[in-house]
Protein backbone atom coordinates (compact mmCIF):
# COMPACT_ATOMS: atom_id res chain seq x y z
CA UNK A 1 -4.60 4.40 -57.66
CA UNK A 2 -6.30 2.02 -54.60
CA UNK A 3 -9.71 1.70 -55.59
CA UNK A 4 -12.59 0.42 -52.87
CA UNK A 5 -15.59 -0.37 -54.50
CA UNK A 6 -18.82 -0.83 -52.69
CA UNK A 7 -20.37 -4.17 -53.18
CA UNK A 8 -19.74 -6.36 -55.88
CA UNK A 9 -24.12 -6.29 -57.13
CA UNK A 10 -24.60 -5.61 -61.08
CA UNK A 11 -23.13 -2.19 -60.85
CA UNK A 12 -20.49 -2.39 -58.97
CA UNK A 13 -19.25 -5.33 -60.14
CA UNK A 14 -19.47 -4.78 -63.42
CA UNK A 15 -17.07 -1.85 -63.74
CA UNK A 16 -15.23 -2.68 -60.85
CA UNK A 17 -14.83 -6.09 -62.47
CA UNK A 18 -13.49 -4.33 -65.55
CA UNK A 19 -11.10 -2.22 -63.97
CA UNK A 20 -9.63 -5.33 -62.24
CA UNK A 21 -9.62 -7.57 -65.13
CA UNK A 22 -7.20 -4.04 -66.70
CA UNK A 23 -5.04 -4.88 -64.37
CA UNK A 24 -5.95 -1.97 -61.71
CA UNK A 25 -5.76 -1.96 -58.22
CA UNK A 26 -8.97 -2.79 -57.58
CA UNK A 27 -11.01 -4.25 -54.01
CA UNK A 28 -14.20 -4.85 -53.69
CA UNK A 29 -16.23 -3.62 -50.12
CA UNK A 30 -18.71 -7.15 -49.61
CA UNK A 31 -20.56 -8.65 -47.30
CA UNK A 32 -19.66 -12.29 -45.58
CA UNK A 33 -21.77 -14.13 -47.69
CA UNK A 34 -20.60 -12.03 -51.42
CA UNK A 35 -17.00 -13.02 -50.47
CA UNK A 36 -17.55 -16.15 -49.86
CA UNK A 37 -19.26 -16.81 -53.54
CA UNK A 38 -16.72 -14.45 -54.80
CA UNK A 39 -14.06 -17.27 -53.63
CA UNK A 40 -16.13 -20.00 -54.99
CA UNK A 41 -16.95 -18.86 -58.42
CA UNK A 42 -15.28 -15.78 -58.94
CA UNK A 43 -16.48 -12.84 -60.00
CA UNK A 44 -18.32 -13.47 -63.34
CA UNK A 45 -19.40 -11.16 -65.85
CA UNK A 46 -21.61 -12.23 -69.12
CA UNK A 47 -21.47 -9.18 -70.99
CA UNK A 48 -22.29 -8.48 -74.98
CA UNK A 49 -18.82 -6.70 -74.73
CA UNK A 50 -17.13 -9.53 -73.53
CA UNK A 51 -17.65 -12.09 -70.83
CA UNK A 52 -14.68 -12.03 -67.39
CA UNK A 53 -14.18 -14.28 -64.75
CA UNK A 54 -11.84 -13.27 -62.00
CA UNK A 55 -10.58 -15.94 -59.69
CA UNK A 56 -8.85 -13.68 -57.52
CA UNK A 57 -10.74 -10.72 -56.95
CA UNK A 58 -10.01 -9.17 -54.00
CA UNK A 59 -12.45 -8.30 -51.54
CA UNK A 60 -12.76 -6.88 -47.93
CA UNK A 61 -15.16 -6.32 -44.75
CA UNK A 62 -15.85 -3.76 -43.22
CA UNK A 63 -14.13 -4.37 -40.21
CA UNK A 64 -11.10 -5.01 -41.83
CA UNK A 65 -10.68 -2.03 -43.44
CA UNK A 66 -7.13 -0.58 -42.26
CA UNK A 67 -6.13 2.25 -44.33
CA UNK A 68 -7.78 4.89 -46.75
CA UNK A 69 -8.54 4.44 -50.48
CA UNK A 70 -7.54 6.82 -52.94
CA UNK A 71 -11.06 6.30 -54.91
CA UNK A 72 -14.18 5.09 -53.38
CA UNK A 73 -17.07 4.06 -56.50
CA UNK A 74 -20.18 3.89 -54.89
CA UNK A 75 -23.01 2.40 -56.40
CA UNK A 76 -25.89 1.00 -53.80
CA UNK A 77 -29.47 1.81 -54.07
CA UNK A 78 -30.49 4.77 -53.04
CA UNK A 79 -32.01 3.00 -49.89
CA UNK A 80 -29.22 1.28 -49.14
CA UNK A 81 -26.77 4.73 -48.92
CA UNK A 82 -27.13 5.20 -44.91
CA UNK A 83 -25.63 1.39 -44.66
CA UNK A 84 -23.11 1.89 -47.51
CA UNK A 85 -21.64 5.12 -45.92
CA UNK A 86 -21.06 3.12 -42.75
CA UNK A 87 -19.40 0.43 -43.84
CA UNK A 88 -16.98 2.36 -46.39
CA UNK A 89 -16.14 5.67 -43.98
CA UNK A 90 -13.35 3.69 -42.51
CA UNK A 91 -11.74 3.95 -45.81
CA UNK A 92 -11.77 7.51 -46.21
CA UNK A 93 -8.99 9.21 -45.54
CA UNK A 94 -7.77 13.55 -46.21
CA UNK A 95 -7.09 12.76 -50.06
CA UNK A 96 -9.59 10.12 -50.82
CA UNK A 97 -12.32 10.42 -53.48
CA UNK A 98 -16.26 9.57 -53.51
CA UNK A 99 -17.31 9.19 -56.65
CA UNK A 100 -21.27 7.59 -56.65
CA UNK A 101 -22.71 7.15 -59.73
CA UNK A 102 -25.71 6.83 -57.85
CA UNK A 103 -29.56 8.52 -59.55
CA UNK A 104 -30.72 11.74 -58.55
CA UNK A 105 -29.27 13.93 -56.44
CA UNK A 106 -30.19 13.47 -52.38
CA UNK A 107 -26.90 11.29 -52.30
CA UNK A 108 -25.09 13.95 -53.15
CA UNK A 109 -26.45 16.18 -49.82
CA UNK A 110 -25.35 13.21 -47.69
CA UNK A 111 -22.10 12.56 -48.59
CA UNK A 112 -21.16 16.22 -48.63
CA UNK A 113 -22.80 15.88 -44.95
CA UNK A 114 -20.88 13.00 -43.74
CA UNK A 115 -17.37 13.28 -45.38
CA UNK A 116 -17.16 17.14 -47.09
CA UNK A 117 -17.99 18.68 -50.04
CA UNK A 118 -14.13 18.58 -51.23
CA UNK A 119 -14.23 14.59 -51.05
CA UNK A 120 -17.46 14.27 -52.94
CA UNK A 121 -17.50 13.66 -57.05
CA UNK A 122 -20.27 13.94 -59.21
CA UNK A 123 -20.94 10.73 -61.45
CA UNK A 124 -23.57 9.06 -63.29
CA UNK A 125 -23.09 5.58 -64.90
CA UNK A 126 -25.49 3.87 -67.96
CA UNK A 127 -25.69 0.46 -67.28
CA UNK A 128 -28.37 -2.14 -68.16
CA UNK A 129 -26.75 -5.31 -65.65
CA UNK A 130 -28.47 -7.48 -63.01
CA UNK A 131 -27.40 -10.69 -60.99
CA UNK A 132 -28.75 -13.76 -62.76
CA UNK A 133 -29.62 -16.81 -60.28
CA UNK A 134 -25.82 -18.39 -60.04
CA UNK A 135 -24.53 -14.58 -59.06
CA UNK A 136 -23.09 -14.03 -62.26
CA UNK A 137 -23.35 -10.36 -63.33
CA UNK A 138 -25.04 -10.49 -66.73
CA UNK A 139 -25.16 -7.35 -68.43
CA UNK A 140 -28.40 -6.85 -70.57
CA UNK A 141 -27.09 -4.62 -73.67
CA UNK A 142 -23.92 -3.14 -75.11
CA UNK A 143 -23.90 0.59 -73.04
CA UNK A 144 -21.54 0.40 -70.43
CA UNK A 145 -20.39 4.08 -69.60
CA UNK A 146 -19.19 6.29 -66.45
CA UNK A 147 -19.01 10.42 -66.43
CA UNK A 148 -17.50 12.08 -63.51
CA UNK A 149 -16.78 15.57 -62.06
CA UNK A 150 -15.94 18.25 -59.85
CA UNK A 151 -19.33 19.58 -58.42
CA UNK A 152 -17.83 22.89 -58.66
CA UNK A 153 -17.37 22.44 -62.54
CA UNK A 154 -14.07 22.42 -64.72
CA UNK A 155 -11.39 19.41 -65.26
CA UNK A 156 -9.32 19.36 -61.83
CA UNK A 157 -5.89 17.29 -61.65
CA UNK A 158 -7.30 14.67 -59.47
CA UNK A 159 -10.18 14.27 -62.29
CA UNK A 160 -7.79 13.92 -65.19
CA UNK A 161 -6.28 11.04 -62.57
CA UNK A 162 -9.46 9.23 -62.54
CA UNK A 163 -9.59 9.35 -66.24
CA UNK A 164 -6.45 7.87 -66.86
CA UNK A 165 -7.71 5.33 -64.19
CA UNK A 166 -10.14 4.35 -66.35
CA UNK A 167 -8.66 4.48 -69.50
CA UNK A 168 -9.02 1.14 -71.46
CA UNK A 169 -10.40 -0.55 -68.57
CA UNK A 170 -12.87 -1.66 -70.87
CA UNK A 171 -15.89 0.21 -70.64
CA UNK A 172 -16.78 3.81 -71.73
CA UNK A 173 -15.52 6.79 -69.74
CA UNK A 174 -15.50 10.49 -69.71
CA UNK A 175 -14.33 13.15 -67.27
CA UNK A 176 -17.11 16.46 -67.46
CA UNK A 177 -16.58 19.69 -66.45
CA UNK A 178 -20.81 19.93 -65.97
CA UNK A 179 -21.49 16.87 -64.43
CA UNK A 180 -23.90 18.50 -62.22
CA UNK A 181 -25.52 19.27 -65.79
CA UNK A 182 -25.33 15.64 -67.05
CA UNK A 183 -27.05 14.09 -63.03
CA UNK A 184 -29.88 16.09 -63.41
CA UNK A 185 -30.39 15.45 -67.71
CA UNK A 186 -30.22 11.75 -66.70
CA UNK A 187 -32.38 12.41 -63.55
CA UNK A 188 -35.37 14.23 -65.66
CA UNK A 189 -34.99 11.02 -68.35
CA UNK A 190 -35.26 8.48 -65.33
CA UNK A 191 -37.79 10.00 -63.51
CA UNK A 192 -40.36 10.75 -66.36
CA UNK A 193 -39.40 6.63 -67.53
CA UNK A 194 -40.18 5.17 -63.42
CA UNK A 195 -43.15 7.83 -62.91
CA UNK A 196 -44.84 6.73 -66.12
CA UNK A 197 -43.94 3.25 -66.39
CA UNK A 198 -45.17 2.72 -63.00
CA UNK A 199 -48.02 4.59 -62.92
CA UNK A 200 -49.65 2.70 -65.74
CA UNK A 201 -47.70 -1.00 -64.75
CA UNK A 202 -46.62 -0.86 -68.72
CA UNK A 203 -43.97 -0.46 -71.09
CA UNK A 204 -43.48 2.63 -73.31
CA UNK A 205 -45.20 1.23 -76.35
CA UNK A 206 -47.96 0.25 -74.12
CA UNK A 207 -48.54 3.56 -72.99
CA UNK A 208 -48.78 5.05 -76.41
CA UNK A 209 -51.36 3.06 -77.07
CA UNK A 210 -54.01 4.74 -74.29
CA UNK A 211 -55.97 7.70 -75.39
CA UNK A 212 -54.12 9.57 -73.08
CA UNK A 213 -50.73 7.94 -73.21
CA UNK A 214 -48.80 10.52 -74.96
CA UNK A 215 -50.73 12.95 -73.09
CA UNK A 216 -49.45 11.43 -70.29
CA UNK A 217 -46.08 11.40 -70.68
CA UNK A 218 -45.46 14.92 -72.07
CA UNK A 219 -46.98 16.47 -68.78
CA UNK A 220 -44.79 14.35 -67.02
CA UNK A 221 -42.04 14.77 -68.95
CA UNK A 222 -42.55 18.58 -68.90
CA UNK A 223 -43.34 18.34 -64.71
CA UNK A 224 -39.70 17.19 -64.69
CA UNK A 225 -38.14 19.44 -66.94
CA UNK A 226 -39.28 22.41 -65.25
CA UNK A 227 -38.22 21.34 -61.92
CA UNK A 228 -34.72 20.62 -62.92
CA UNK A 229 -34.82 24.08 -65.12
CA UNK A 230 -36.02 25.62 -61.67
CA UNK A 231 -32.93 24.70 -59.96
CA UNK A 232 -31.06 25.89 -62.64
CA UNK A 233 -30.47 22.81 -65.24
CA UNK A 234 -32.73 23.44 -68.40
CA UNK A 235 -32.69 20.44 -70.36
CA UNK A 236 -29.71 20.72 -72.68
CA UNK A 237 -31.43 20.62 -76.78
CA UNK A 238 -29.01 17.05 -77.03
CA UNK A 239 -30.40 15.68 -74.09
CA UNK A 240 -34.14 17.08 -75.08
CA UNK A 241 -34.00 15.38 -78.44
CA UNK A 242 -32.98 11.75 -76.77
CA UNK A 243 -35.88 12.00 -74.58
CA UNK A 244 -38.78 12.77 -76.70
CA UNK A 245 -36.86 9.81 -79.20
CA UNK A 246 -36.85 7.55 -76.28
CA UNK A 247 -39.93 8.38 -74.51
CA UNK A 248 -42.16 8.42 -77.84
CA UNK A 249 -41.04 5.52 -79.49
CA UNK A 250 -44.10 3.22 -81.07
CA UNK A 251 -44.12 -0.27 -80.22
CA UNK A 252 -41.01 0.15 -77.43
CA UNK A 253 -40.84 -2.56 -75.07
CA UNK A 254 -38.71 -0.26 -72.58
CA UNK A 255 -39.82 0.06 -69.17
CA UNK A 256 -37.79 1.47 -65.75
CA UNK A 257 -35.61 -0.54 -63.60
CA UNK A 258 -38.29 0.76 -60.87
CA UNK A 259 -41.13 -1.16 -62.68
CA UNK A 260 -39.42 -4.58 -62.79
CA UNK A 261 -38.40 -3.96 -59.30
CA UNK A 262 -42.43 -3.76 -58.78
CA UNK A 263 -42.90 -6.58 -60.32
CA UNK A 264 -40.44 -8.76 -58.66
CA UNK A 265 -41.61 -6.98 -55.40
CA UNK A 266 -38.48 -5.48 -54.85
CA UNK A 267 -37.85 -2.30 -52.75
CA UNK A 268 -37.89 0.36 -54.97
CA UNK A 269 -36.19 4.12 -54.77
CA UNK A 270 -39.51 6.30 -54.75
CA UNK A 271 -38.30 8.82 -52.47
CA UNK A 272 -34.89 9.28 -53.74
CA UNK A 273 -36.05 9.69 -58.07
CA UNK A 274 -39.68 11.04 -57.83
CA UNK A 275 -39.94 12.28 -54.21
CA UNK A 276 -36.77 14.23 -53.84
CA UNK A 277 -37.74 15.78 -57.28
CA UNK A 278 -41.24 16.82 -55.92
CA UNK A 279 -39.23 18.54 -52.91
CA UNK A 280 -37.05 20.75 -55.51
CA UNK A 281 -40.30 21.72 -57.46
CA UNK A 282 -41.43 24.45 -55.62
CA UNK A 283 -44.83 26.15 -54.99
CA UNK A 284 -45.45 24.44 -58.74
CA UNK A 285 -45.50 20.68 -57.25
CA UNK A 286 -46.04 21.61 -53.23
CA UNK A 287 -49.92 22.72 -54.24
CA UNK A 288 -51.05 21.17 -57.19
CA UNK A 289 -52.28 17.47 -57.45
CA UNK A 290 -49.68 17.05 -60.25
CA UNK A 291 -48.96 13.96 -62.69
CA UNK A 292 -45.80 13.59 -60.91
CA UNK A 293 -47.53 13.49 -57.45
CA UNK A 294 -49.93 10.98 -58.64
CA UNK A 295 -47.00 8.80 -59.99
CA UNK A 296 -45.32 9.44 -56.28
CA UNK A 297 -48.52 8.54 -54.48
CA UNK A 298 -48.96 5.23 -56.79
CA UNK A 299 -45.37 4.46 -55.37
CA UNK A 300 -45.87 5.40 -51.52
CA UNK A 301 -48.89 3.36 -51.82
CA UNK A 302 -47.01 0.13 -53.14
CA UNK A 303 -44.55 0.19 -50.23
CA UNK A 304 -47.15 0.81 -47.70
CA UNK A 305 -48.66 -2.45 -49.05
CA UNK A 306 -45.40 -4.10 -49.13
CA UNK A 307 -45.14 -3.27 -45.13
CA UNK A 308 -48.54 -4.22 -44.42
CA UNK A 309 -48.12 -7.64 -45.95
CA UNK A 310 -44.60 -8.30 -44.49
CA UNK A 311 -45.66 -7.32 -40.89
């Protein structure tokens, strides 16, 4: 199987890194500048489960792409999707795969837009991984995992393909016949974790120690649950339990990805966690000043002051 992945960032390159080092067919989608490093240093990985350092990765441009991939792993930011899709279209041909294991679910409407819904995967990954200052990919703990699926549910052939793919490449894997299920369990976690986080510029343990911290983050925990139940994804009891253990955890230093974006005064993926889950909520979070509007407006506001001061 001819695997393209897109970019060669923390994501990417972390499991596309693994799949190469496994001996799979593996190139990576870059940028000028990433394949240049990428023939300097390599592609490094410091990892808990193991460091890698591939001399020979192989990597492409975009205009240089000449034939169709069987799989395509997508993993940009949310904001950067519009760009991704143009660089990596070349490379999609009648049988080819999209499998993003992008957050949330507005991805999923574009790519179904642009290329069909037969071509388009579902997929979520659980990754804690960021770029250090050298461009090594340093991976923060020891979860390193990837579910995929049809949309349409059940375990197709091409799935079962993937899977074998995969298969002691070095990092957790599992084909789902509910993926859709699993996007939006992982999308109620992530949003409640970024809306709360954010809101309050603190980590979880922080929070619970407000008068109204718990408060707090059971309405928006519940905000979010009832949305995703709304479109027809209640909140599995497996995935409930991890979230209130998570979420409600004294003395927790965790915080989102979206808050140390913030912080670092990063773009961050407002619209694509907490506003495109405001836009599935119905009459319930169209009228009412909600927590979860609050959080959205706290967000909106932070990258209207971001433009301001880069103008």
């Amino acid at each position: 199987m001819r695997i393209l992945v897109v970019g060669a960032g923390a994501t990417g390159g972390y499991f596309g890194g693994r799949l190469a080092q496994a001996g799979r067919d593996v190139t990576f989608l870059v940028r000028a500048k990433r394949a240049e490093e990428l023939q300097r240093s390599g592609l490094v990985i410091r990892s808990p489960r193991g460091d890698v350092t591939l001399r020979d990765a192989k990597t492409v441009l975009a205009d240089q792409i000449s034939e169709p991939y069987d799989l395509v792993l997508l993993s940009c930011k949310a904001y950067s999707l519009d760009d991704a899709i143009e660089s990596f279209a070349p490379a999609v041909g009648e049988a080819t795969m999209i499998l993003p294991v992008l957050n949330g679910m507005h991805h999923i409407d574009v790519l179904k837009e642009k290329f069909g819904a037969s071509k388009v995967l579902g997929g979520q990954c659980v990754i804690a991984a960021t770029l250090n200052r050298e461009r090594e990919i340093v991976h923060l703990n020891d979860m390193h995992s990837i579910g995929f699926g049809e949309l349409g549910g059940g375990i197709s052939e091409r799935v079962r393909a993937i899977a074998s793919t995969f298969e002691g490449a070095g990092f957790d894997s599992a084909a789902a016949d509910n993926i859709l299920q699993q996007m939006w369990e992982k999308w109620v976690f992530l949003a409640t974790l970024a809306a709360t986080t954010c809101l309050h510029r603190a980590a979880i343990g922080d929070i619970l120690k407000t008068p109204d911290g718990r408060r707090v983050i059971e309405g928006m925990l519940g905000e979010c649950k009832a949305v995703a139940a709304s479109n027809g994804y209640p909140l599995g009891d497996a995935s409930n339990a991890r979230a209130q253990t998570i979420l409600f955890a004294e003395g927790s230093p965790l915080t989102a990805s979206m808050l140390r974006d913030i912080e670092g005064q990063s773009r961050i993926e407002a619209d694509h966690i907490v506003g495109d889950l405001i836009a599935r909520g119905g009459d319930a979070q169209q009228r009412a000043l909600s927590l979860l509007r609050v959080a959205y407006s706290h967000l909106k506001a932070y990258e209207a002051r971001q433009a301001r001061q880069s103008a």
